[in-house]
N, C-alpha and C. Protein backbone atom coordinates (compact mmCIF):
# COMPACT_ATOMS: atom_id res chain seq x y z
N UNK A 1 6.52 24.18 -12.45
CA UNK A 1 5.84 22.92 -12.26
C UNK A 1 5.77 22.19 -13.60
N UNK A 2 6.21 21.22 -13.71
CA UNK A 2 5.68 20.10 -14.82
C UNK A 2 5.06 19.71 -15.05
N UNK A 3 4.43 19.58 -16.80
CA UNK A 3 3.18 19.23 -17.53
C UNK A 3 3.17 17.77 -17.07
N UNK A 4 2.10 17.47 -17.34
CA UNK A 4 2.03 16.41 -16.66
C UNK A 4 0.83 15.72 -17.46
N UNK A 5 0.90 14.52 -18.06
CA UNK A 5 0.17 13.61 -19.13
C UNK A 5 -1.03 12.56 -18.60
N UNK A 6 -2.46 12.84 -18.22
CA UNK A 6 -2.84 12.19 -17.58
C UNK A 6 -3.36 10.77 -18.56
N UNK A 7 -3.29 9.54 -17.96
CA UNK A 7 -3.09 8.56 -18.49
C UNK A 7 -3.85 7.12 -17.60
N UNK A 8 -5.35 7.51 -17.95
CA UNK A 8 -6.38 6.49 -16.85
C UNK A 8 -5.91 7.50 -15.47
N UNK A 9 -5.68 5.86 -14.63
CA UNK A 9 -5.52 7.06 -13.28
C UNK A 9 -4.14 6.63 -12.88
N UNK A 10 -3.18 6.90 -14.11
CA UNK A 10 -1.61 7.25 -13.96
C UNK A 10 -1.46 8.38 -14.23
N UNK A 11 -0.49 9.36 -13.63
CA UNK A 11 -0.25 10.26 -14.84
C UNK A 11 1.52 9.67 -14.63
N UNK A 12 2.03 10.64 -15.87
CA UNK A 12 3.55 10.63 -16.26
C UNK A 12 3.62 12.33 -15.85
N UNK A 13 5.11 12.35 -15.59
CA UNK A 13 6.05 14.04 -15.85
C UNK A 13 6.40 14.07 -16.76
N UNK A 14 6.11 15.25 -17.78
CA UNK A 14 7.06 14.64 -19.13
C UNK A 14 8.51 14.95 -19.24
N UNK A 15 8.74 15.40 -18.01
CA UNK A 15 10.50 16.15 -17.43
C UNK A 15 10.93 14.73 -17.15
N UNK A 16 10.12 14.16 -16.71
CA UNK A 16 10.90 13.00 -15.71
C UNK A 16 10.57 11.60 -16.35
N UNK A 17 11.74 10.58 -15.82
CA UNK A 17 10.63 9.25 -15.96
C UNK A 17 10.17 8.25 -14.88
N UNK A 18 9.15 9.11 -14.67
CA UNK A 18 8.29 7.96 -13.70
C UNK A 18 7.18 8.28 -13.49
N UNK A 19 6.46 7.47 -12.35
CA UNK A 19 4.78 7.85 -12.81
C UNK A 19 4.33 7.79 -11.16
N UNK A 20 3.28 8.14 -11.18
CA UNK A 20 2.62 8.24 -9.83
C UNK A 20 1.61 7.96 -10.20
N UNK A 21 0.94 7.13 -8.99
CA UNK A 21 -0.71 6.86 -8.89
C UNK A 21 -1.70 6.98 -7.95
N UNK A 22 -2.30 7.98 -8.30
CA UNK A 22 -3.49 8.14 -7.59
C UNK A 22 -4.37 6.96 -6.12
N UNK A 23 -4.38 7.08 -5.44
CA UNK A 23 -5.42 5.85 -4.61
C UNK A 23 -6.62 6.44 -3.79
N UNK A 24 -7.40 6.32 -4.63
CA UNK A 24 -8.79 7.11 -4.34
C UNK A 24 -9.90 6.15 -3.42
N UNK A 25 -9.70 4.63 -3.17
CA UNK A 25 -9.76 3.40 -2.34
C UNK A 25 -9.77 2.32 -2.28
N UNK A 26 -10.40 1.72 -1.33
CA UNK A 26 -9.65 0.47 -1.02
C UNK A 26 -9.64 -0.56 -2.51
N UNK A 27 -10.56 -0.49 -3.31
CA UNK A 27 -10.32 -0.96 -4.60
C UNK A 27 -8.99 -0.60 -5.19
N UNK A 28 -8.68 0.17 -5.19
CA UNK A 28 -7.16 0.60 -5.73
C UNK A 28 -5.99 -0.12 -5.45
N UNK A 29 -6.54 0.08 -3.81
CA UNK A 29 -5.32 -0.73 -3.25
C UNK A 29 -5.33 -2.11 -3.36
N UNK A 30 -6.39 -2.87 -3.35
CA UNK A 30 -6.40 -4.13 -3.65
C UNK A 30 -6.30 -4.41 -5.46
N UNK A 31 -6.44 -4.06 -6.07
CA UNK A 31 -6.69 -3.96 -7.73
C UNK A 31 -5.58 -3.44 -8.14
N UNK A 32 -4.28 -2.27 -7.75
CA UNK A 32 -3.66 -1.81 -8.51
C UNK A 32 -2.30 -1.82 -7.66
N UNK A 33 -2.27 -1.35 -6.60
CA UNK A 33 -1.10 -0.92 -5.75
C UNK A 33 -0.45 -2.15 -5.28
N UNK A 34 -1.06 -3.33 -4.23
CA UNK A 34 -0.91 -3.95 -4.09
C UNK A 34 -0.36 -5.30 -5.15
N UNK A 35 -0.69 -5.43 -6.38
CA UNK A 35 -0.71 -6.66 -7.01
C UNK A 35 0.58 -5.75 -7.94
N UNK A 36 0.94 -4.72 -7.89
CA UNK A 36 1.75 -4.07 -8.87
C UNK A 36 3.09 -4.53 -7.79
N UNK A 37 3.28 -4.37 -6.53
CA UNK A 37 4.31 -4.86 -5.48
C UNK A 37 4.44 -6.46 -5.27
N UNK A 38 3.70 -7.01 -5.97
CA UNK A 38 3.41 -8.67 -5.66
C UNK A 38 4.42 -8.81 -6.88
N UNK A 39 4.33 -7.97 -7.86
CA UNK A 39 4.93 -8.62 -9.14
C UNK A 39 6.09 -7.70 -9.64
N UNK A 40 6.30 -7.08 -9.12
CA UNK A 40 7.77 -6.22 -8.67
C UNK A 40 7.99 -5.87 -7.28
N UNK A 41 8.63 -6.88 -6.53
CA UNK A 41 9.13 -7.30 -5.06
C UNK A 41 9.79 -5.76 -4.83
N UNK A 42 9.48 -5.49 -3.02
CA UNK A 42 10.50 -4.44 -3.11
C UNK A 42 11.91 -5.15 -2.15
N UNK A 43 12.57 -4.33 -1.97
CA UNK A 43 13.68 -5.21 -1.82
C UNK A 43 14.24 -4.68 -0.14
N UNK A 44 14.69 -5.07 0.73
CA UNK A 44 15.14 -4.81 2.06
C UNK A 44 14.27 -5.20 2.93
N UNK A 45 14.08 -3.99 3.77
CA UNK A 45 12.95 -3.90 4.95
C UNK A 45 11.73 -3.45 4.49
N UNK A 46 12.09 -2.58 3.12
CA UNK A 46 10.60 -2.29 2.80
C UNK A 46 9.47 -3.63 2.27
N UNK A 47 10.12 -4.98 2.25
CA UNK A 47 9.47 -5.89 1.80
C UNK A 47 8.37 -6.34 2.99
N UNK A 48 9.56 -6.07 4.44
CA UNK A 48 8.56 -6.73 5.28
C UNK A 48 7.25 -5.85 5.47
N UNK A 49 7.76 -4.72 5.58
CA UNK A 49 6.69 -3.41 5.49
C UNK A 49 5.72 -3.97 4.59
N UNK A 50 5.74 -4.07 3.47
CA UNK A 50 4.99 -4.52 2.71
C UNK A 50 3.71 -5.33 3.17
N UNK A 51 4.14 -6.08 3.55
CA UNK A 51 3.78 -7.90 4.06
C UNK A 51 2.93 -7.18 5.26
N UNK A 52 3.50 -6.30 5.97
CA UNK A 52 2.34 -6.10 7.02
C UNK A 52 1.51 -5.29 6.44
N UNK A 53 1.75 -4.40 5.48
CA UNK A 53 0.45 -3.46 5.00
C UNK A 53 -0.53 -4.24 4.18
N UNK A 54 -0.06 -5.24 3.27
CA UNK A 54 -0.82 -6.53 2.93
C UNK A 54 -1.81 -6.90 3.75
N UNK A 55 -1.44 -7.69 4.86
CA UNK A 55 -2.37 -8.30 6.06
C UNK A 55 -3.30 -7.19 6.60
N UNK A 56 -2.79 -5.44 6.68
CA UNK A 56 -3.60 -4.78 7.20
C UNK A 56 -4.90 -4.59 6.01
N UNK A 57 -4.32 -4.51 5.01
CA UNK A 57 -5.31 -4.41 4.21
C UNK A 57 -6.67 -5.59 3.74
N UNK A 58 -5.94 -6.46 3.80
CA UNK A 58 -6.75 -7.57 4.20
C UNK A 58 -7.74 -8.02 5.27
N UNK A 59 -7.49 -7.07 6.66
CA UNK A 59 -8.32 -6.77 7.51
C UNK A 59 -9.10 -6.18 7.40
N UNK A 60 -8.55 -4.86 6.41
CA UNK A 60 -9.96 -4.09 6.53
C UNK A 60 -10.92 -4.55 4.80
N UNK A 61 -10.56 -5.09 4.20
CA UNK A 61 -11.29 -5.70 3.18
C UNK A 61 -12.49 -6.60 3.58
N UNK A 62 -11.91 -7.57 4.45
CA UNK A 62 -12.76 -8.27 4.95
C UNK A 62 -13.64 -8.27 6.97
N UNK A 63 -13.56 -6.75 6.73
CA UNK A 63 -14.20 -5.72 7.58
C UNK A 63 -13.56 -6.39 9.35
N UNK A 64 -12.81 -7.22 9.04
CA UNK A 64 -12.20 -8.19 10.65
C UNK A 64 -11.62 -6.80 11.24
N UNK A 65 -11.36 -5.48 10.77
CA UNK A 65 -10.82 -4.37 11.52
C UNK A 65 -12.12 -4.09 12.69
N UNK A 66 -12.99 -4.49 12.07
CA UNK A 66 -14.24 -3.82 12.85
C UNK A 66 -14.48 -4.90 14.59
N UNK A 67 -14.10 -6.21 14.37
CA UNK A 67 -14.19 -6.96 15.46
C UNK A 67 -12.67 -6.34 16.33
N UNK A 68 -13.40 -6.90 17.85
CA UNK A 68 -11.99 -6.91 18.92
C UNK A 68 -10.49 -7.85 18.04
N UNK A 69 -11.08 -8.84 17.83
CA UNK A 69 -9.86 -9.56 17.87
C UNK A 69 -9.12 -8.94 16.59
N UNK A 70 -9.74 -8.55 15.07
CA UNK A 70 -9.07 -7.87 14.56
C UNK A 70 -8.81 -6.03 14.59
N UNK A 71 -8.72 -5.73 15.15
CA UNK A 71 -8.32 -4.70 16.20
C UNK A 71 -7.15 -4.91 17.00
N UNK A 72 -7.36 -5.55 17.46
CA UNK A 72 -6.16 -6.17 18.37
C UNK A 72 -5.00 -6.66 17.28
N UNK A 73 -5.00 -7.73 16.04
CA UNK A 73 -4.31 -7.51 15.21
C UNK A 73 -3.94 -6.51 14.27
N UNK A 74 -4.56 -5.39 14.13
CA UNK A 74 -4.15 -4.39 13.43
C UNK A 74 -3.53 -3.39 14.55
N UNK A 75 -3.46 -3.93 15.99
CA UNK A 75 -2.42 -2.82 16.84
C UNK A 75 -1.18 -4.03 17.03
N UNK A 76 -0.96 -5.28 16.98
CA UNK A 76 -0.37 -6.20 16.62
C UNK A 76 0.85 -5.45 15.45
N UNK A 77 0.29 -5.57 14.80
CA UNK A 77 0.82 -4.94 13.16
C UNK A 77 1.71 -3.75 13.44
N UNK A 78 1.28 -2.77 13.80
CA UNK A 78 1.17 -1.30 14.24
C UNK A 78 2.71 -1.44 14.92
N UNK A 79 2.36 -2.35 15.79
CA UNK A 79 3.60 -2.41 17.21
C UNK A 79 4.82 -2.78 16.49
N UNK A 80 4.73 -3.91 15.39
CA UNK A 80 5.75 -4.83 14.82
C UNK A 80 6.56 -3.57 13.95
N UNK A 81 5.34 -2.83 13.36
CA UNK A 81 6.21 -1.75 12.19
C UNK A 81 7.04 -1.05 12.71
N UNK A 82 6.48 -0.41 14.28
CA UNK A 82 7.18 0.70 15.13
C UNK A 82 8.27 0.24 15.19
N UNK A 83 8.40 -1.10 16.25
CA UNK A 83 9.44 -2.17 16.51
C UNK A 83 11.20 -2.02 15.42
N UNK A 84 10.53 -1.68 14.11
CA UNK A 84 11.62 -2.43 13.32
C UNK A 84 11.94 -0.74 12.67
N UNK A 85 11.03 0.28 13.11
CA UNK A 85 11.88 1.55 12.68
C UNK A 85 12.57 2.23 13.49
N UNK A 86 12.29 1.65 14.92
CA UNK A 86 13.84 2.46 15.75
C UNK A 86 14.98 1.76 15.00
């Protein structure tokens, strides 16, 4: 197993080069994960992916997961992702 350099809440491999990050919640994802993909695009299908995990997250930020109607858009979402991985 590889040493591994912890660095805030990055760490590095020091075998390898790249990094992994922790997401401990929804702050993370809105504060680190998310705005890190806004400003390095991913590229294909994983973009649209993106774009819907965006909006899902945005639902549940602004707690609309908890109403019917956003419910209904987060199985909306759900259906579209399935949709485009057969």
């Amino acid at each position: 197993m590889p040493a591994e350099v912890s660095l805030a809440k990055k760490t590095r491999s020091e075998v390898s080069s790249f990094f992994f990050k922790r997401v401990n919640s929804l702050h993370d994802l809105t504060s680190f994960i998310i705005p890190h993909f806004f400003n390095y695009p991913l590229l294909s299908q994983k973009s649209a992916d993106f774009n819907l995990f965006k909006q899902i997250v945005n639902l549940i930020n602004t707690k609309a997961h908890l109403t019917d109607v956003g419910l209904q858009k987060n199985c909306k979402y759900k259906s579209l992702n399935e949709l485009r991985s057969i």
